[in-house]
C-alpha atoms as a PDB file:
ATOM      1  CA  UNK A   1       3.123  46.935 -17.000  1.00  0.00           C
ATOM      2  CA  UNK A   2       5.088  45.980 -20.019  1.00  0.00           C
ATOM      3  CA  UNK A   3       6.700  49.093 -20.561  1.00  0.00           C
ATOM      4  CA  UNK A   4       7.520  49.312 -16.521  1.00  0.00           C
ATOM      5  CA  UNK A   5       9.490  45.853 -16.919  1.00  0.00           C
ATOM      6  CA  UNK A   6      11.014  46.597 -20.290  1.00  0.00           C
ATOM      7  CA  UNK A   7      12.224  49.982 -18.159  1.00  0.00           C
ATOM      8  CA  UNK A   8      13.775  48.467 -15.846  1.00  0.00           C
ATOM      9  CA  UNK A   9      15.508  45.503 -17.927  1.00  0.00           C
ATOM     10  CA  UNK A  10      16.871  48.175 -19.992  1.00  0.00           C
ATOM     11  CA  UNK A  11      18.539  50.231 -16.851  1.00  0.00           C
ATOM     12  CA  UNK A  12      19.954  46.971 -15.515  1.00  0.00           C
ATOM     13  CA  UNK A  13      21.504  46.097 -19.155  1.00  0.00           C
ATOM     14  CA  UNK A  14      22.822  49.859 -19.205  1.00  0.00           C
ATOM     15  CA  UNK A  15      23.611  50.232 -15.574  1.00  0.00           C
ATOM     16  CA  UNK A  16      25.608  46.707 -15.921  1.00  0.00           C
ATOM     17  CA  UNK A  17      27.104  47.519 -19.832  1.00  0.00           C
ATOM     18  CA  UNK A  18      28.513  50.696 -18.187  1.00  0.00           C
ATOM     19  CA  UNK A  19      30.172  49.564 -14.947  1.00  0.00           C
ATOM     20  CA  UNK A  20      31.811  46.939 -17.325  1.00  0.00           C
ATOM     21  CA  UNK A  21      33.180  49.109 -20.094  1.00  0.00           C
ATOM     22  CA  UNK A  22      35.141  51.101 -16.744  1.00  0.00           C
ATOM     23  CA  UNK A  23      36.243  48.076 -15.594  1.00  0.00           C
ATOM     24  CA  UNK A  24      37.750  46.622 -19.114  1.00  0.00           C
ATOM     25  CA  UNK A  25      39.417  50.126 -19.627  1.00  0.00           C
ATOM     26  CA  UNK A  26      41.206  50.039 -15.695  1.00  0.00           C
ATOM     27  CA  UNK A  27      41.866  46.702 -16.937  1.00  0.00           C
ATOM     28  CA  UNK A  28      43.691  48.072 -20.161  1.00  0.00           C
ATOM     29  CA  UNK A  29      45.347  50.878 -18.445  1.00  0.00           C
ATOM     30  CA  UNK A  30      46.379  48.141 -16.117  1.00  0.00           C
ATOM     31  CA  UNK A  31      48.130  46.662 -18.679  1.00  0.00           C
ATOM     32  CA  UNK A  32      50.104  49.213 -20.321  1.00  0.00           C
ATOM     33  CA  UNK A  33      51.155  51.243 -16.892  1.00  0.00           C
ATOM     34  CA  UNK A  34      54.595  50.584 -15.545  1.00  0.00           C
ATOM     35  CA  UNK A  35      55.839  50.578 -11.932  1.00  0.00           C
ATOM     36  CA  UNK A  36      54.545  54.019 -10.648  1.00  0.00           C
ATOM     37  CA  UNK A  37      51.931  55.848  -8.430  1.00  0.00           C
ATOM     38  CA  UNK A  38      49.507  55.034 -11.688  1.00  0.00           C
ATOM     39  CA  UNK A  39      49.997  51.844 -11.394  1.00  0.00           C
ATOM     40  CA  UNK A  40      48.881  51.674  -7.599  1.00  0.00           C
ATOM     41  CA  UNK A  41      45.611  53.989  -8.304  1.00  0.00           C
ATOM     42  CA  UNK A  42      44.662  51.625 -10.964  1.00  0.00           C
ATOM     43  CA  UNK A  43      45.554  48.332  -8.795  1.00  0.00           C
ATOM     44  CA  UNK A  44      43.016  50.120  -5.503  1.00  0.00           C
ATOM     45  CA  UNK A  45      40.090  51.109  -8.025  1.00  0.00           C
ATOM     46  CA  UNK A  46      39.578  47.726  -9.577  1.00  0.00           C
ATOM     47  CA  UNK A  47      40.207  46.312  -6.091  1.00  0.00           C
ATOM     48  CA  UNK A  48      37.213  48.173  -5.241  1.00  0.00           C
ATOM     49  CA  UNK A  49      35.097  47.655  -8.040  1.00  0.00           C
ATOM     50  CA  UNK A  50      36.026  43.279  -7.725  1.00  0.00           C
ATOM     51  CA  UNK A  51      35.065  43.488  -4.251  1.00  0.00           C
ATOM     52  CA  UNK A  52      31.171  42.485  -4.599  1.00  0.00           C
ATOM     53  CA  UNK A  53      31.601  39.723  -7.655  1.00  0.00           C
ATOM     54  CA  UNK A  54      35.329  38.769  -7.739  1.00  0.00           C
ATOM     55  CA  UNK A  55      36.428  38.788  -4.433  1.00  0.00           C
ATOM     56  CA  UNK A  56      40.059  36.920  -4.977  1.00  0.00           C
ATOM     57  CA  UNK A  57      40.672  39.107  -7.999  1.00  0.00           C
ATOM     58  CA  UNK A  58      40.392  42.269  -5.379  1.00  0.00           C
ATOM     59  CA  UNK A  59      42.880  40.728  -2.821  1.00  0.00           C
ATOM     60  CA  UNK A  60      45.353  40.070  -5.384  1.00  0.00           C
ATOM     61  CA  UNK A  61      45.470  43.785  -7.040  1.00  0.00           C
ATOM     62  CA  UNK A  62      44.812  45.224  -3.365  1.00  0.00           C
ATOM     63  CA  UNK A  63      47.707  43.432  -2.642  1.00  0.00           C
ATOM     64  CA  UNK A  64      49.948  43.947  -5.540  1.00  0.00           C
ATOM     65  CA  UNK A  65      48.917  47.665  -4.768  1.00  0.00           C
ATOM     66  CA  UNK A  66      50.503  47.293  -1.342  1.00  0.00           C
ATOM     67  CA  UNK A  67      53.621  46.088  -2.280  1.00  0.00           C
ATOM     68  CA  UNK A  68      54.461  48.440  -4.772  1.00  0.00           C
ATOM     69  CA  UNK A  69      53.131  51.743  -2.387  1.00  0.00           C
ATOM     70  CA  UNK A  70      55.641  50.113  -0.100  1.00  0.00           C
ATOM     71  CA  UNK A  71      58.429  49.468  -2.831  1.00  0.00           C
ATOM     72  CA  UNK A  72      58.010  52.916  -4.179  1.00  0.00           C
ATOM     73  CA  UNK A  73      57.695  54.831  -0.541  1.00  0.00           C
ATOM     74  CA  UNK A  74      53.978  56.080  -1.415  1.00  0.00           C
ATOM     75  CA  UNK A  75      51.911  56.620   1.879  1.00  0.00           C
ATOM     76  CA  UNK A  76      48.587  57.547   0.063  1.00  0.00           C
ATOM     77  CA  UNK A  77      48.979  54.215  -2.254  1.00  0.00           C
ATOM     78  CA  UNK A  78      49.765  52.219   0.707  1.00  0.00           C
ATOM     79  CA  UNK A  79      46.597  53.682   2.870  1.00  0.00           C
ATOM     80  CA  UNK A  80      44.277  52.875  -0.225  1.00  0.00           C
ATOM     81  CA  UNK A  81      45.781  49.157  -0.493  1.00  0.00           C
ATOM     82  CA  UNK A  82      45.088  48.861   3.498  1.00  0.00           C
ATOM     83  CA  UNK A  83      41.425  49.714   3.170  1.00  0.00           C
ATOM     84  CA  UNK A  84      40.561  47.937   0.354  1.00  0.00           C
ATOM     85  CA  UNK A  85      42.104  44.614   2.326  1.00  0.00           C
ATOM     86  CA  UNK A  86      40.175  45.795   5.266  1.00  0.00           C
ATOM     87  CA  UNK A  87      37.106  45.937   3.499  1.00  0.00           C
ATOM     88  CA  UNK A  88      38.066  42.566   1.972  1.00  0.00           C
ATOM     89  CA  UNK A  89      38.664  40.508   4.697  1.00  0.00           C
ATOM     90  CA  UNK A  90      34.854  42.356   6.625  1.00  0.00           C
ATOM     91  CA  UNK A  91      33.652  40.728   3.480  1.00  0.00           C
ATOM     92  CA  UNK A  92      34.586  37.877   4.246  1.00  0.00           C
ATOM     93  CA  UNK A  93      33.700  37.719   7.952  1.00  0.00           C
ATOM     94  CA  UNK A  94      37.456  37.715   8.738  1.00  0.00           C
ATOM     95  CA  UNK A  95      37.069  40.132  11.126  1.00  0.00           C
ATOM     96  CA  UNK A  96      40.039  40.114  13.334  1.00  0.00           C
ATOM     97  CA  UNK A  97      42.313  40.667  10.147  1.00  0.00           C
ATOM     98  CA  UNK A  98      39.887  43.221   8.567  1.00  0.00           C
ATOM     99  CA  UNK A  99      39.870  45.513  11.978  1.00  0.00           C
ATOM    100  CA  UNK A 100      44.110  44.966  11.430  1.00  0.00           C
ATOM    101  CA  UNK A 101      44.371  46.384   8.169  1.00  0.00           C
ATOM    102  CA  UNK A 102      41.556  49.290   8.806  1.00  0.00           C
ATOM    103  CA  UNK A 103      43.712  50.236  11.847  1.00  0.00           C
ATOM    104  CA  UNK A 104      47.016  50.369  10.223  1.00  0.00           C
ATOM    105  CA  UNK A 105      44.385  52.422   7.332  1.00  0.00           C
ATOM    106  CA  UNK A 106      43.619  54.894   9.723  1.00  0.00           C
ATOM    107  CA  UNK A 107      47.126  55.104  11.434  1.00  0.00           C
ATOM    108  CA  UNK A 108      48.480  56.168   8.297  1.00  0.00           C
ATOM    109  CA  UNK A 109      45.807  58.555   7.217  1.00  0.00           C
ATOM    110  CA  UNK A 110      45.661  60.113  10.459  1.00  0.00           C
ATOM    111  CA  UNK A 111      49.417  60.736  10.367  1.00  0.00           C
ATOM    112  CA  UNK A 112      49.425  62.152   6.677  1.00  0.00           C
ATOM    113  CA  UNK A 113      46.362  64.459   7.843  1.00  0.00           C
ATOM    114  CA  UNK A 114      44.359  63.115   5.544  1.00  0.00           C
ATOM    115  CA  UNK A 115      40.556  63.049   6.312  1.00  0.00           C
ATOM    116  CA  UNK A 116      38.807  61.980   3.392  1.00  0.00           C
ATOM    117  CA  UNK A 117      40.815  58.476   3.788  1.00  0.00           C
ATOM    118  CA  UNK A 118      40.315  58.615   7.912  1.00  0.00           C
ATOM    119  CA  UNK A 119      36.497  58.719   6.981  1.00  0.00           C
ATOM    120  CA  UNK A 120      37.003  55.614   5.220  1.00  0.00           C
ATOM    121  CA  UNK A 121      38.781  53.822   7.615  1.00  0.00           C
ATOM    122  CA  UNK A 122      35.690  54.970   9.652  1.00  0.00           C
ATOM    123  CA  UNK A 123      33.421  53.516   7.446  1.00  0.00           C
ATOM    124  CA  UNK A 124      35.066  49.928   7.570  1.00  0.00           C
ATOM    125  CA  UNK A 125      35.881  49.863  11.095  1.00  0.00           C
ATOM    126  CA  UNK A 126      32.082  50.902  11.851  1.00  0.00           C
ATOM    127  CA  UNK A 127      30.378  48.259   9.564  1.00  0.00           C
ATOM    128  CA  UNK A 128      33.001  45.434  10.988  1.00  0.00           C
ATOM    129  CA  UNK A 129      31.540  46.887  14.809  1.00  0.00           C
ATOM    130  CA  UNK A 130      27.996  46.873  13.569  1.00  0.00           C
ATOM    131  CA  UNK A 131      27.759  43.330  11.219  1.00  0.00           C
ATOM    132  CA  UNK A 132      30.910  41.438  12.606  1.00  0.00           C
ATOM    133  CA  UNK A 133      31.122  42.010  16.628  1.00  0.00           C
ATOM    134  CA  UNK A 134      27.859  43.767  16.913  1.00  0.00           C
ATOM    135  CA  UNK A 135      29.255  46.548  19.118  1.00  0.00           C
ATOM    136  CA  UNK A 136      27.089  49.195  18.197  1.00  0.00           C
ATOM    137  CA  UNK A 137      27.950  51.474  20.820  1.00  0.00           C
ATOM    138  CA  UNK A 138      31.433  51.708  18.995  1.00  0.00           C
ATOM    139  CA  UNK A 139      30.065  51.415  15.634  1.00  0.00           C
ATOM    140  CA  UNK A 140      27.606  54.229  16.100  1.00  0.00           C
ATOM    141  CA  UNK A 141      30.919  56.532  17.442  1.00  0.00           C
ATOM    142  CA  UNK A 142      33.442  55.694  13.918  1.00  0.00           C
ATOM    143  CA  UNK A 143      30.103  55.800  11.603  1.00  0.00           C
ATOM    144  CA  UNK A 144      29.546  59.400  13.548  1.00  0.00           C
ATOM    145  CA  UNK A 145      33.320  60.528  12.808  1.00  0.00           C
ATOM    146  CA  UNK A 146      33.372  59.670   9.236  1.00  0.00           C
ATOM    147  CA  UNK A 147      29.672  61.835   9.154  1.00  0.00           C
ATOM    148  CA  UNK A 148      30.898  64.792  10.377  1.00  0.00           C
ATOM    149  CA  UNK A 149      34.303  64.796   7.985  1.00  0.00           C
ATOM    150  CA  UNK A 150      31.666  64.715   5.083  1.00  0.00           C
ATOM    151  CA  UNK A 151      29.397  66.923   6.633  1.00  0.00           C
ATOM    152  CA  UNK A 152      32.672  69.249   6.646  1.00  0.00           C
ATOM    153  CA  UNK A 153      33.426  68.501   3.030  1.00  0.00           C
ATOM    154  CA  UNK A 154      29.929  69.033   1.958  1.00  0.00           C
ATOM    155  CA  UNK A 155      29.929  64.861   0.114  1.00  0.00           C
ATOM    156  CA  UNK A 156      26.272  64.768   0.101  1.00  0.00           C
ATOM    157  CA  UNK A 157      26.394  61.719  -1.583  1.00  0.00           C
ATOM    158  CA  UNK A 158      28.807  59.920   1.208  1.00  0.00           C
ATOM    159  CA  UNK A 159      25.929  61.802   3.503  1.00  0.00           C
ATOM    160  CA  UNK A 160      23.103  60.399   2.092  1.00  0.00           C
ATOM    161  CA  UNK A 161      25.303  57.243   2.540  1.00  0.00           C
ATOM    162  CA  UNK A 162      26.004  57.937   6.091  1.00  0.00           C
ATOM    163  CA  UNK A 163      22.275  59.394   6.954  1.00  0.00           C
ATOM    164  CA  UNK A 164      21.385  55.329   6.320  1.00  0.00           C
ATOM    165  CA  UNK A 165      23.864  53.390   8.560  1.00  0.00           C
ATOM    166  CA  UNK A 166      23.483  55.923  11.542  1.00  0.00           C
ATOM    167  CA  UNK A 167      20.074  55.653  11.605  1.00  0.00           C
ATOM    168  CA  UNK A 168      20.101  51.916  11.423  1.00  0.00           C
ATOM    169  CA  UNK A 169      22.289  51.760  14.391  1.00  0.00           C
ATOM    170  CA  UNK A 170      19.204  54.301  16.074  1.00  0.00           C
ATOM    171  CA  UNK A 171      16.905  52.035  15.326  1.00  0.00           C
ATOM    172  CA  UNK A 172      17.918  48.503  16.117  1.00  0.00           C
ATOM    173  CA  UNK A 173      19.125  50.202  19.589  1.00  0.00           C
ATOM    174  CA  UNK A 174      15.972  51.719  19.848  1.00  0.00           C
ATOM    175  CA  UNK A 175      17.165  54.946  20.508  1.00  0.00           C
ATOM    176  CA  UNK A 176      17.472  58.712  19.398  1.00  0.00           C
ATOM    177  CA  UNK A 177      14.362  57.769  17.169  1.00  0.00           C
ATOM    178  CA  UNK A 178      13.101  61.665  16.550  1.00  0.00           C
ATOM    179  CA  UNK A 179      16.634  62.341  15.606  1.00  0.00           C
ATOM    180  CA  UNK A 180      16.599  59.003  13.248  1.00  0.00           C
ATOM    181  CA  UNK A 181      13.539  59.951  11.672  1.00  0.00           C
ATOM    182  CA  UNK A 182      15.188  63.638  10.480  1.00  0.00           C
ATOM    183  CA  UNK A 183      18.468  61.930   9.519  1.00  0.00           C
ATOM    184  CA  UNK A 184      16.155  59.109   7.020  1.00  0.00           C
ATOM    185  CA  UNK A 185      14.669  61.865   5.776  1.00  0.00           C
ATOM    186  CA  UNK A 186      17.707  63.744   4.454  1.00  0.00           C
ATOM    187  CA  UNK A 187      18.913  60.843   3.763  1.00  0.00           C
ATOM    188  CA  UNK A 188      15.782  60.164   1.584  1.00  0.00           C
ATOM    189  CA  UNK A 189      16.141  63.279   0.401  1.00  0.00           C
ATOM    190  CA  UNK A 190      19.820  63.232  -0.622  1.00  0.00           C
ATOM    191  CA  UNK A 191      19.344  60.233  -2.371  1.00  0.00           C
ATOM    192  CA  UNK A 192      16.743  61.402  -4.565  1.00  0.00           C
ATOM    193  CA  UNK A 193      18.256  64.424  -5.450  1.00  0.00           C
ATOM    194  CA  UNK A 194      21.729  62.387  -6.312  1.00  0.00           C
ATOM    195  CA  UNK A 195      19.161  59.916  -8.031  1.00  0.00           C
ATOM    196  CA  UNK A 196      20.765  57.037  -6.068  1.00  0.00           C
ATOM    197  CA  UNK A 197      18.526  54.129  -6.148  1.00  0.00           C
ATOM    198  CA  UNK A 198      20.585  52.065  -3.265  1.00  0.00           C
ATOM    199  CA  UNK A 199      20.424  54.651  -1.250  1.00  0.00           C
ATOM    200  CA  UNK A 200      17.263  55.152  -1.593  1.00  0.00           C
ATOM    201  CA  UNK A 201      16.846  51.648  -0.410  1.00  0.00           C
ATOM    202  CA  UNK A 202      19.011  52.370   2.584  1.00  0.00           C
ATOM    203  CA  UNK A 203      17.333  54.988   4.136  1.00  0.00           C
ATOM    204  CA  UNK A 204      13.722  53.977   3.435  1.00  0.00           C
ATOM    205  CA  UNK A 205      14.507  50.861   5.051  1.00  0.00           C
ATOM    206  CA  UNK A 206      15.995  52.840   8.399  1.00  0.00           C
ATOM    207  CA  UNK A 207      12.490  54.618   8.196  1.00  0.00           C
ATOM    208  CA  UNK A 208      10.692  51.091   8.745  1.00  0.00           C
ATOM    209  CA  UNK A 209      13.128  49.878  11.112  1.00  0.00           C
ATOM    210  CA  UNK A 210      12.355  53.436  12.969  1.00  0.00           C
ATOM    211  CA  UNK A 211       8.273  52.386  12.789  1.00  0.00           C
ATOM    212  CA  UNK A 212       8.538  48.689  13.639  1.00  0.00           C
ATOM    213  CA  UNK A 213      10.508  49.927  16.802  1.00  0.00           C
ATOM    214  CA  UNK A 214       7.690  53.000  17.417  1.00  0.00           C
ATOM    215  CA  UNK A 215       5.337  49.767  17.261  1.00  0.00           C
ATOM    216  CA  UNK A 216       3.504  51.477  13.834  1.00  0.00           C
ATOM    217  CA  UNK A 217       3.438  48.383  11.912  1.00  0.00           C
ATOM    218  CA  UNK A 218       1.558  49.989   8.899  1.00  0.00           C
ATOM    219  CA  UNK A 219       4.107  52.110   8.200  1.00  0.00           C
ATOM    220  CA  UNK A 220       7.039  50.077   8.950  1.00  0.00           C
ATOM    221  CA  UNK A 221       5.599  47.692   6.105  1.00  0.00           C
ATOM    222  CA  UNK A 222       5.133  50.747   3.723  1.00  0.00           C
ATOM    223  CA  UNK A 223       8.813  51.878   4.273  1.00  0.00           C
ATOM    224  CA  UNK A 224      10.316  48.671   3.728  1.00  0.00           C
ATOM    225  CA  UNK A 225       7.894  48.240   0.341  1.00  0.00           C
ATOM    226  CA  UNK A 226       9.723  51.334  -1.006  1.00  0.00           C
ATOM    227  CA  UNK A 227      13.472  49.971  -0.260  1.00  0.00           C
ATOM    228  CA  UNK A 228      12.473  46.871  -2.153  1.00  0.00           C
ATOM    229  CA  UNK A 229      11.445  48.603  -4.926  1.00  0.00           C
ATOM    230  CA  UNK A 230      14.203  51.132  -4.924  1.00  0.00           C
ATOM    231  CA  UNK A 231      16.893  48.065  -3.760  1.00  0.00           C
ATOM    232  CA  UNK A 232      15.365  46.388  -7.222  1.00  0.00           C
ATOM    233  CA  UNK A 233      16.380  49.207  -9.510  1.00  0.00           C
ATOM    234  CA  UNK A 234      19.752  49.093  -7.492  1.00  0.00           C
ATOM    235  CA  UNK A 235      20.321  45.655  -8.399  1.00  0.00           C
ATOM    236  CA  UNK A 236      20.886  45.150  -4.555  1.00  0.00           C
ATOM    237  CA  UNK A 237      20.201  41.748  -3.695  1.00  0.00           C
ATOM    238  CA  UNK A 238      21.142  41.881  -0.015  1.00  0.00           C
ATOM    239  CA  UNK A 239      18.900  44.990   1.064  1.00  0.00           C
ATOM    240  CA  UNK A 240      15.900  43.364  -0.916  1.00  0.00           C
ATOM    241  CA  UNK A 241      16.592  39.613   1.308  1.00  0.00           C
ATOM    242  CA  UNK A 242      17.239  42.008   4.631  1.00  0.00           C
ATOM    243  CA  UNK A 243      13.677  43.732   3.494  1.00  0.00           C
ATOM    244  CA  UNK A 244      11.928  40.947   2.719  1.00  0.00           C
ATOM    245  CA  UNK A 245      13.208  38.849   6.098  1.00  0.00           C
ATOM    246  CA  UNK A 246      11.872  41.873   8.158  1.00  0.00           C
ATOM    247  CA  UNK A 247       8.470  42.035   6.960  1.00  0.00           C
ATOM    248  CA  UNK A 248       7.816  38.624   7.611  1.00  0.00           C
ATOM    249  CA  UNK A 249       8.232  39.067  11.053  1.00  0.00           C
ATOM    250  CA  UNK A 250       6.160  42.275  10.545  1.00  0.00           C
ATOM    251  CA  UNK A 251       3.129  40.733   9.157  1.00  0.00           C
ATOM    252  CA  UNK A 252       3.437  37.945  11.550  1.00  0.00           C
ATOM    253  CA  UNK A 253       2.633  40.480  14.091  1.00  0.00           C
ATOM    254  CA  UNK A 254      -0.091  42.453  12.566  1.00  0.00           C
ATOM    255  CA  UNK A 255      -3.531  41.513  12.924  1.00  0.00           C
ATOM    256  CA  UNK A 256      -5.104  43.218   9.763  1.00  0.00           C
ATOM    257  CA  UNK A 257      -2.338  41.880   7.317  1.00  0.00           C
ATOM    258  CA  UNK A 258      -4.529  40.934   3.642  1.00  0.00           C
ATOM    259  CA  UNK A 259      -4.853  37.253   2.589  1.00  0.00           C
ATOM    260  CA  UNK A 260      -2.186  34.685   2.219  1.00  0.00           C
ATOM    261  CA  UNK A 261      -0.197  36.607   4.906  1.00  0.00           C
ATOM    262  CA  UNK A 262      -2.796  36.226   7.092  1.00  0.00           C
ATOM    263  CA  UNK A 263      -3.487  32.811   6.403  1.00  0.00           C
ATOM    264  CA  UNK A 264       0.268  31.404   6.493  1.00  0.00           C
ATOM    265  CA  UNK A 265      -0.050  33.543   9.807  1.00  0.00           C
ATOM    266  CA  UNK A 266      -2.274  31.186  11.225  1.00  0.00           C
ATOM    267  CA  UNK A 267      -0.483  28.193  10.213  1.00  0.00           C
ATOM    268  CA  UNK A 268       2.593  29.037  11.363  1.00  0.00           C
ATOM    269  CA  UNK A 269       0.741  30.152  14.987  1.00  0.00           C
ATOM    270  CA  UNK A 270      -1.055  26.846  15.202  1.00  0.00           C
ATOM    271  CA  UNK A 271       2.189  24.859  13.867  1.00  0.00           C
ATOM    272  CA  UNK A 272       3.323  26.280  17.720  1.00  0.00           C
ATOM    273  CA  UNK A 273       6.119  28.416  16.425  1.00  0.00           C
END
């Protein structure tokens, strides 16, 4: 048991150690670059890697980045720029202006022809559809387009990506579940093969999402176990809460759950709730 925690305490150090040293050297490059195209790859990629923790810091470089694309007449600098706003403003449940910029994203990338920044675009534009105006119908169709460009460009890893938000959107609709079930398992084992631990997490927790709604509880709980404990070694806070939040409702509704579940069960049922 020691050894297990010491294991993991040693790949968050590492994981964390590493991600920082790229950042600090973007952030020296940064520095030293002038006014050019350099400058504007530099300004998107540390846009994209303050997005999760420093959320100003990646409007102001996505920004900067904009300006200068514009200033220097560089399409592909000024379609980067527009997605990583996009995917700023979803972050921050601005919706209306996130949709804006992913549109003007994808007007741009469409026009230039190019696909692996249209699939992008998709990929905002579909998680603003799913989490923001939960239109799934319309989510499900730009999460499908951005699928089949990587499917075309054989990205397994934006596939194993993609294998866990489509069959999310299967199964809180409720439908295509025999499909879902193939596409988590890809996913699954994509994920493995890429040994990504988040998404890892993302697709075993489509596979319990796929039980709960086939009404097998058992292994809807044993799915969701596994993206906690692969959403742990990702560091991923938010999949862990979403896992967690799930099976409570799940052992709520199962009648052999093990002791406490069963017995905060009962209190919560005779509380009226």
């Amino acid at each position: 048991m020691k050894n297990t925690v010491l294991g993991i305490l040693i790949f968050f150090i590492h994981s964390f150690s590493f991600a920082q040293t790229y950042i600090d050297s973007l952030e020296l490059r940064l520095q030293a670059s002038g006014s050019d195209s350099s400058r504007i790859y530099l300004l998107t990629e540390l846009s994209n890697k303050y997005l999760a923790n420093q959320p100003p810091k990646a409007k102001q470089y996505a920004q900067e980045a904009l300006v200068l694309s514009k200033s220097l007449g560089s399409i592909s600098g000024e379609i980067e720029a527009l997605n990583r706003l996009g995917e700023y403003e979803f972050r921050q449940s601005n919706y209306a202006m996130a949709v804006d910029y992913s549109t003007q994203s994808l007007a741009l990338a469409e026009k230039r022809g190019d696909a692996a920044a249209m699939a992008r675009a998709y990929r905002v534009l579909g998680n603003i559809n799913t989490f923001g105006f939960k239109q799934y119908d319309l989510a499900l169709e730009y999460q499908l387009k951005a699928f089949s460009i990587y499917e075309a460009q054989h990205d397994m890893r934006n596939i194993a990506s993609f294998c866990g938000n489509i069959t999310w959107l299967y199964a809180i609709t409720n439908r295509n579940l025999k499909e879902a079930h193939k596409l988590a398992d890809r996913g699954i084992q994509l994920s493995d093969s890429l040994g990504d631990n988040q998404f890892l997490s993302y697709n075993y927790n489509s596979k319990g999402l796929i039980y709960m709604q086939e009404g097998k509880l058992d292994s809807a709980i044993g799915y969701l176990n596994q993206s906690i404990k692969w959403g742990t070694l990702a560091n991923d806070a938010a999949v862990i809460a979403y896992d967690k939040s799930i099976l409570g409702n799940l052992y709520l509704k199962n009648e052999t759950i093990p002791w406490p579940f069963s017995f905060y069960k009962k209190l919560w049922l005779k509380a009226g709730n």
